[in-house]
Protein backbone atom coordinates (compact mmCIF):
# COMPACT_ATOMS: atom_id res chain seq x y z
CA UNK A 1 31.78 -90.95 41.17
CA UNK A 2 32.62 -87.60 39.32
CA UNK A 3 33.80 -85.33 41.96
CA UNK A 4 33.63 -82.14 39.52
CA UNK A 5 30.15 -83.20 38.32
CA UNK A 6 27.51 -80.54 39.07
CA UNK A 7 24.98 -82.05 41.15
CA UNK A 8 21.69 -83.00 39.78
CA UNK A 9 18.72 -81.23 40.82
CA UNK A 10 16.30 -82.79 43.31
CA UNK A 11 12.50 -83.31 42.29
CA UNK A 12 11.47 -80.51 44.79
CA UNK A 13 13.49 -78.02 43.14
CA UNK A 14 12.60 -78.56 39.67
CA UNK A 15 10.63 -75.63 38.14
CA UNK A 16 8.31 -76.25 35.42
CA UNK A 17 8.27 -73.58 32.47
CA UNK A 18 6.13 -70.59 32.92
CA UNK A 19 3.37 -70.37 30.03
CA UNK A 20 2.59 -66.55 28.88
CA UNK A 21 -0.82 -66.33 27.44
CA UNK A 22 -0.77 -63.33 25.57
CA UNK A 23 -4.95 -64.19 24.54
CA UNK A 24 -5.92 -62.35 26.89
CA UNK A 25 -9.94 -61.18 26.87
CA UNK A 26 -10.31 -58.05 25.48
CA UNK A 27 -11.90 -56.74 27.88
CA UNK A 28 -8.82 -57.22 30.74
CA UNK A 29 -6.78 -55.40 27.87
CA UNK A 30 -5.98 -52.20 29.21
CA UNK A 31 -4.92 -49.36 25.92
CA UNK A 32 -1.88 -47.64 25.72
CA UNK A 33 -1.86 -43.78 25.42
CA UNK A 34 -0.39 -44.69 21.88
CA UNK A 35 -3.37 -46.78 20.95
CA UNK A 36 -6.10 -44.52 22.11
CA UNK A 37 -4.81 -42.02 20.13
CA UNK A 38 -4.60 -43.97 16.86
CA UNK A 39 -8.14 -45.28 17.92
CA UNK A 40 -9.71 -41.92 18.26
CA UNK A 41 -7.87 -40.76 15.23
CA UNK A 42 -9.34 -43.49 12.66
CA UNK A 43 -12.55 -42.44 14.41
CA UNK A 44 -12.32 -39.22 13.63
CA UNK A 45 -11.58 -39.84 10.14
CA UNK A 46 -14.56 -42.20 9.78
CA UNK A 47 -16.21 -39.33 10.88
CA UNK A 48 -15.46 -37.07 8.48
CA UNK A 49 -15.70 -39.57 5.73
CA UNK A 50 -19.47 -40.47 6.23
CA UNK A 51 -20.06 -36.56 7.02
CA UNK A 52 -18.14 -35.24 3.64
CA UNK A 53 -18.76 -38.82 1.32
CA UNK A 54 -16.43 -38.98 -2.11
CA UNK A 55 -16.61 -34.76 -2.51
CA UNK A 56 -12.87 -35.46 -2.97
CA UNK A 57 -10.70 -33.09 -1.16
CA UNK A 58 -12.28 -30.05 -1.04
CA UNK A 59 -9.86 -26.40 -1.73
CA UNK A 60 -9.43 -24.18 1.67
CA UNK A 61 -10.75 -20.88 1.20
CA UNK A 62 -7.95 -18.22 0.38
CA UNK A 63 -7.57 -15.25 2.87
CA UNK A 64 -8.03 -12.31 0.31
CA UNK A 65 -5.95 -9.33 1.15
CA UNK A 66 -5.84 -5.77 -0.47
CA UNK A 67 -2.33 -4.51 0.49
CA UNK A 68 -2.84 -3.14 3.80
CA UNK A 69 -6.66 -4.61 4.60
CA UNK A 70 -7.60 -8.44 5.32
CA UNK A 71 -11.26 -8.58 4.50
CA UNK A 72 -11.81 -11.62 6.68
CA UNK A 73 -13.05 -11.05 10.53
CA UNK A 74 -10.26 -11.06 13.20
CA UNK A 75 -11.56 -11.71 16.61
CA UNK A 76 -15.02 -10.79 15.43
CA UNK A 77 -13.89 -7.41 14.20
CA UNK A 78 -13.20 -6.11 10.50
CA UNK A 79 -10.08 -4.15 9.67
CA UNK A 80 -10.75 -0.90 8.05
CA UNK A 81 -8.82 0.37 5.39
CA UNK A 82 -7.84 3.94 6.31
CA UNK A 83 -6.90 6.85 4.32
CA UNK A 84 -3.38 8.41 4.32
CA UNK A 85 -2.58 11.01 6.73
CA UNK A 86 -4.08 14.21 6.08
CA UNK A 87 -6.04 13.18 3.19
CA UNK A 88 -9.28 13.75 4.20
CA UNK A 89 -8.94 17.52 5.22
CA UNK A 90 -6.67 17.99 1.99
CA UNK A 91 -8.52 19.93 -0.88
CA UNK A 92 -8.91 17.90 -3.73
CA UNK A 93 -7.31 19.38 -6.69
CA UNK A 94 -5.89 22.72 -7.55
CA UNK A 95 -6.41 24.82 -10.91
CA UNK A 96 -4.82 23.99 -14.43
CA UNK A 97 -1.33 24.49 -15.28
CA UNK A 98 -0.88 24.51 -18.55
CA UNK A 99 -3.62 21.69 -18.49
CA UNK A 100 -2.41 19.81 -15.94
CA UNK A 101 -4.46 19.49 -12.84
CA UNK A 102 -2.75 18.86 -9.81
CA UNK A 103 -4.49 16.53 -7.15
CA UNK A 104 -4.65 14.48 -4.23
CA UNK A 105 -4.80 10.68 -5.20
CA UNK A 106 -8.50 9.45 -5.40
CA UNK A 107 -9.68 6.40 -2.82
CA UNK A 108 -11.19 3.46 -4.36
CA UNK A 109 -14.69 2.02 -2.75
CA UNK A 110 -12.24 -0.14 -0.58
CA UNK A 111 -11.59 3.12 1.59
CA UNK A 112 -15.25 4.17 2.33
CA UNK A 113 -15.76 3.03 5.55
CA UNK A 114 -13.25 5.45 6.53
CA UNK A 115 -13.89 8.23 5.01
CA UNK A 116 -17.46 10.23 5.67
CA UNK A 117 -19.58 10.21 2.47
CA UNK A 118 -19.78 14.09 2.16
CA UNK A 119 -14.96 13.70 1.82
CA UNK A 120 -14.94 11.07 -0.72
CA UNK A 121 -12.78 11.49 -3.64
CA UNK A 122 -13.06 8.59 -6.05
CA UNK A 123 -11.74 8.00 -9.47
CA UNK A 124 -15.63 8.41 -10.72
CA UNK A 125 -16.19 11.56 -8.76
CA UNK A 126 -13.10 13.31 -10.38
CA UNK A 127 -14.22 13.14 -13.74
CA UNK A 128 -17.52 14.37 -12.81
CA UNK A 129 -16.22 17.32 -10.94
CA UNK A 130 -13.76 17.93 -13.36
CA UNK A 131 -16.74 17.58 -16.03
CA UNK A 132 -18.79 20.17 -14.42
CA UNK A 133 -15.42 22.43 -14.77
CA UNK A 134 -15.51 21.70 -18.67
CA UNK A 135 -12.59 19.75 -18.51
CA UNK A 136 -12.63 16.19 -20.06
CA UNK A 137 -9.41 14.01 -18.71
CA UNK A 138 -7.40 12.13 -21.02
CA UNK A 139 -4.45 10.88 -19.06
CA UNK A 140 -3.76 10.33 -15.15
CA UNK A 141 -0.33 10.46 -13.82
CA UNK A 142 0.05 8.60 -10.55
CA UNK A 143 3.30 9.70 -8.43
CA UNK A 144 3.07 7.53 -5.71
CA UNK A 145 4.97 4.16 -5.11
CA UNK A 146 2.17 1.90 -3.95
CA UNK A 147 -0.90 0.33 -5.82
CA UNK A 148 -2.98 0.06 -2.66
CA UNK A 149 -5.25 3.15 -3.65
CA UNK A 150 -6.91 1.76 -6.70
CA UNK A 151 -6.85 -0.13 -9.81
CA UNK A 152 -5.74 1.29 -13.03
CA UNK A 153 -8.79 -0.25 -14.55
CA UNK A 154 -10.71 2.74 -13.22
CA UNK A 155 -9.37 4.71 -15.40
CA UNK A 156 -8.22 2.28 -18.72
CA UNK A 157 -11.97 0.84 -18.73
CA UNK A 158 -13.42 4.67 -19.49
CA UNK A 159 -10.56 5.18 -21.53
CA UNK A 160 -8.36 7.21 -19.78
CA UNK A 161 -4.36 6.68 -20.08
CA UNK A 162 -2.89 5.87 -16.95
CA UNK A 163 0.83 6.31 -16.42
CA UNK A 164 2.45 4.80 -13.19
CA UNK A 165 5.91 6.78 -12.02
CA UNK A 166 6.13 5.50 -9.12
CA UNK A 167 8.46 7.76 -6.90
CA UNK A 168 9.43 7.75 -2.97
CA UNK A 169 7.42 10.04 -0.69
CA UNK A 170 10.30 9.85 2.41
CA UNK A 171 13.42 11.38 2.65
CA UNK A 172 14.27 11.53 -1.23
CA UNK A 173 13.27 13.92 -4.18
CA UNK A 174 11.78 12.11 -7.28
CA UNK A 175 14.73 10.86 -9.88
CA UNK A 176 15.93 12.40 -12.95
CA UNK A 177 14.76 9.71 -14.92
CA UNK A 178 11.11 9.97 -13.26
CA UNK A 179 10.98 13.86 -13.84
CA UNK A 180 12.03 12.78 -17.68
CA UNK A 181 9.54 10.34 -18.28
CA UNK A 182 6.88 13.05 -16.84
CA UNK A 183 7.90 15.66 -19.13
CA UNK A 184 8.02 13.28 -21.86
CA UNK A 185 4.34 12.09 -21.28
CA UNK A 186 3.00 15.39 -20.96
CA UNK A 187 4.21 16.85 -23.93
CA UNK A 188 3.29 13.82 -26.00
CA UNK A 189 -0.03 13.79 -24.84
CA UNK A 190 -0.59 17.60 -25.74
CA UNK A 191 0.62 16.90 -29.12
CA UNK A 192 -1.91 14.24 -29.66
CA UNK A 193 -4.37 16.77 -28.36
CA UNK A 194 -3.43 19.85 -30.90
CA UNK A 195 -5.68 18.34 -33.63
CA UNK A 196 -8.82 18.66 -30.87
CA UNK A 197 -10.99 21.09 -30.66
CA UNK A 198 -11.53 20.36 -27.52
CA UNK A 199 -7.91 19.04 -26.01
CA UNK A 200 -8.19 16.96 -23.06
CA UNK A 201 -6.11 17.83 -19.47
CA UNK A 202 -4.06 15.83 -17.45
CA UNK A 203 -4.25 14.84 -13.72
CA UNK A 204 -1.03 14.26 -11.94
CA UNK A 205 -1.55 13.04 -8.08
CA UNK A 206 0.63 11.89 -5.60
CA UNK A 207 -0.45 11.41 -1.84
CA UNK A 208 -1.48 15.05 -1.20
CA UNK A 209 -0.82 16.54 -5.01
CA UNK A 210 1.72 18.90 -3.39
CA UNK A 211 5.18 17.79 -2.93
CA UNK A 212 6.00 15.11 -5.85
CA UNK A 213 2.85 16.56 -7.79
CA UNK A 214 4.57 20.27 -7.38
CA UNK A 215 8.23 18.98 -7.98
CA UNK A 216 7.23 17.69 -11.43
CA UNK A 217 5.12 20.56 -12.44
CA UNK A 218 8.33 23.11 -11.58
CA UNK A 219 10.51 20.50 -13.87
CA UNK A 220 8.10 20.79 -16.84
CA UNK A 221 7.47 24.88 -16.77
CA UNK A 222 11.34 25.35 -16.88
CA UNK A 223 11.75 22.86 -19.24
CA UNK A 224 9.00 24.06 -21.46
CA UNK A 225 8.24 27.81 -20.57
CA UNK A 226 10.14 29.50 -17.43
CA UNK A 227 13.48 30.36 -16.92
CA UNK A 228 13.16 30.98 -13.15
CA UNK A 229 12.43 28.59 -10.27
CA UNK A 230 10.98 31.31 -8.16
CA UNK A 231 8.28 32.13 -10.74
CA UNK A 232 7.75 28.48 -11.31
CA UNK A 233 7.16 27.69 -7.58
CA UNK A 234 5.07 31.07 -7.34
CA UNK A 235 3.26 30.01 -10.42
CA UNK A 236 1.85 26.26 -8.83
CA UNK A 237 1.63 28.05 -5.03
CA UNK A 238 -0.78 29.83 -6.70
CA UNK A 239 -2.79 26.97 -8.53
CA UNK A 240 -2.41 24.88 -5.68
CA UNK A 241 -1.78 26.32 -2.74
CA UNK A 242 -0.06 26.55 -0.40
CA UNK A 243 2.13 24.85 -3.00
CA UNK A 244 5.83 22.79 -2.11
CA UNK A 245 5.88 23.15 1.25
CA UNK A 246 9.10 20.86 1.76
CA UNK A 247 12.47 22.45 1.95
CA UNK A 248 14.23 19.52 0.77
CA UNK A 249 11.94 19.90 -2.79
CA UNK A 250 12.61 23.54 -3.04
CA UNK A 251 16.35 23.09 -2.64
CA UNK A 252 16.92 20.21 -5.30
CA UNK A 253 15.16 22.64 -7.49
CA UNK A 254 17.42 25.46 -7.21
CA UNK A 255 20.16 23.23 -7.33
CA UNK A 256 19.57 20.93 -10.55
CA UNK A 257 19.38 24.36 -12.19
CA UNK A 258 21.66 25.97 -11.00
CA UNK A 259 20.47 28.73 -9.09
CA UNK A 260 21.17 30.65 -5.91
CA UNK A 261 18.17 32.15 -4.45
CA UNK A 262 18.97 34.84 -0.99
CA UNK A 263 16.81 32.85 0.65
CA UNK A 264 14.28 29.88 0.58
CA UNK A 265 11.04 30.80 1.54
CA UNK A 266 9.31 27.40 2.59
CA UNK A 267 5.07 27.80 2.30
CA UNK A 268 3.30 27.26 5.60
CA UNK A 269 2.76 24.17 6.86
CA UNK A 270 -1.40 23.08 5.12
CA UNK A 271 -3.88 23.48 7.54
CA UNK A 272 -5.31 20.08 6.81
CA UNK A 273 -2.02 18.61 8.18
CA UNK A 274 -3.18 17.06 11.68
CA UNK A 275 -0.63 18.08 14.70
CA UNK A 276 -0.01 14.20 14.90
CA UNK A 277 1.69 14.96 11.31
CA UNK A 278 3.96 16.99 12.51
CA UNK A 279 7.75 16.53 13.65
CA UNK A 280 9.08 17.64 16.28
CA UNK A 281 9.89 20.90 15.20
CA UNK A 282 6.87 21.72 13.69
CA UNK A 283 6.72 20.91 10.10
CA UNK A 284 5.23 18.51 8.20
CA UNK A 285 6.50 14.91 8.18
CA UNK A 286 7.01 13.30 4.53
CA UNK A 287 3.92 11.51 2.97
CA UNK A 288 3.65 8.08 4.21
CA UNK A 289 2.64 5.79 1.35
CA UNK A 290 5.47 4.11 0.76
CA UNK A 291 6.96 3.71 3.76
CA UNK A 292 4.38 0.60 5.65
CA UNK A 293 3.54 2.94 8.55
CA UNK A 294 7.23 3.60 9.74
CA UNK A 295 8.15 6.12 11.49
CA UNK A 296 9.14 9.20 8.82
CA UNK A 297 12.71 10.40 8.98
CA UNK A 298 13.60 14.28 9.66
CA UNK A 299 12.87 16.82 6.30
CA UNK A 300 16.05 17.03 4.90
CA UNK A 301 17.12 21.58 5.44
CA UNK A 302 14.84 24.09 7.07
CA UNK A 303 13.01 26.75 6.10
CA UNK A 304 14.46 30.54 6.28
């Protein structure tokens, strides 16, 4: 007998294997929160496949945006497009300089549910008014730096030139190149009008057709006629008043030709400026259409 011999089990203790039936009914199979959620995801797609049958995958729509205006319904309200600030109580043009007709930029039909139908001042209604005036335009000079206004084609499709110089309306004068390219394209245009015996005018607009619109009217008089700043700003307060009415304009003026006035008299602030449009010390803010609504920086001098 083998002392270090493991005893053998007894009969009693022997354990026959355990059999797992994994065949269970289906209905004692309880689902997993995995399999319910594949289940009631092939449903849904079943679904959708006997509701939509071989369309192939049909394109989602496209949100369509104009620049600052969704036109699809938030929340069961529509966005409205709304005008720039002070641009419905601004006049809208002033009288020829020279043939050049200084104006407030003109609102596309995208802006009408803003603006009251006896204030609108569209592309169409400009050369009707300007008709009835006997003046026929023949090229549009936009100042400002967006394209959120209107389309060029307003003008191109009638046959109207339209020149884009697109310039900042906060806290900075136009360029030197943009005030050359605007005296260039004014004076070429009159030369292509001499032969006419009826010449055509031009329309320069910014946001208001005051500031920008003013600052390259001054450049092309002293270029082209004036030898004075003062008479030049006198001469466009005059056709469009109350004329510059930002000291920071007036200044550059003097300054890129050289002169030193006494003083700087700075034009009232426009009636049609709204006292929300106003800084803190009273005077007009800088037009806002370049800017995406921020808050507008502090006019550069003051007026004395």
């Amino acid at each position: 007998m083998d002392l270090n011999a493991s005893p053998l089990p007894e009969d009693d203790d022997h354990e026959e294997p355990v059999e797992l039936d994994f065949g269970q009914d289906d209905e004692d199979h309880v689902e997993s929160a995995v399999e319910i959620m594949r289940r009631e995801r092939e449903e849904r797609r079943r679904k959708l496949k006997r509701d939509q049958p071989d369309d192939g995958l049909r394109p989602r729509p496209q949100q369509v945006r104009n620049d600052h205006v969704t036109q699809n319904k938030i929340g069961g309200y529509k966005r409205v497009k709304e005008t720039p600030q002070g641009w419905l109580d601004c006049p809208a043009s002033g009288q020829p300089i020279d043939k050049i007709i200084p104006s407030k930029v003109p609102l596309d039909e995208t802006f009408n549910e803003s603006i009251p139908p006896g204030k609108r001042y569209s592309s169409k209604q400009v050369v009707n008014k300007q008709r009835k005036a006997g003046r026929d335009i023949g090229l549009v000079i936009d100042l400002t730096n967006t394209s959120r206004y209107y389309s060029p084609a307003e003008w191109t499709k009638q046959g109207t030139k339209h020149v884009k110089i697109a310039c900042r309306g906060r806290d900075a004068v136009p360029e030197n190149e943009a005030v050359n390219t605007f005296v260039y394209e004014v004076l070429a245009f009159h030369e292509r009008q001499k032969p006419s015996r009826n010449p055509k005018y031009v329309l320069v607009h910014c946001t208001h057709g005051h500031n920008r619109t003013g600052f390259m009217i001054v450049h092309y008089l002293m270029r082209t006629q004036l030898s004075s700043v003062t008479e030049a700003l006198n001469i466009f307060a005059q056709r469009r008043p109350p004329g510059i009415y930002k000291t920071d304009y007036i200044q550059a003026l003097y300054t890129f030709y050289h002169e030193i006035p006494e003083s700087i008299t700075c034009p009232p602030t426009p009636e049609w400026k709204r006292p929300s449009d106003l800084d803190l010390n009273g005077e007009a803010k800088q037009d806002d259409d370049d800017d995406n609504g921020e808050p507008a920086p502090s006019p550069v001098g003051s007026c004395r």
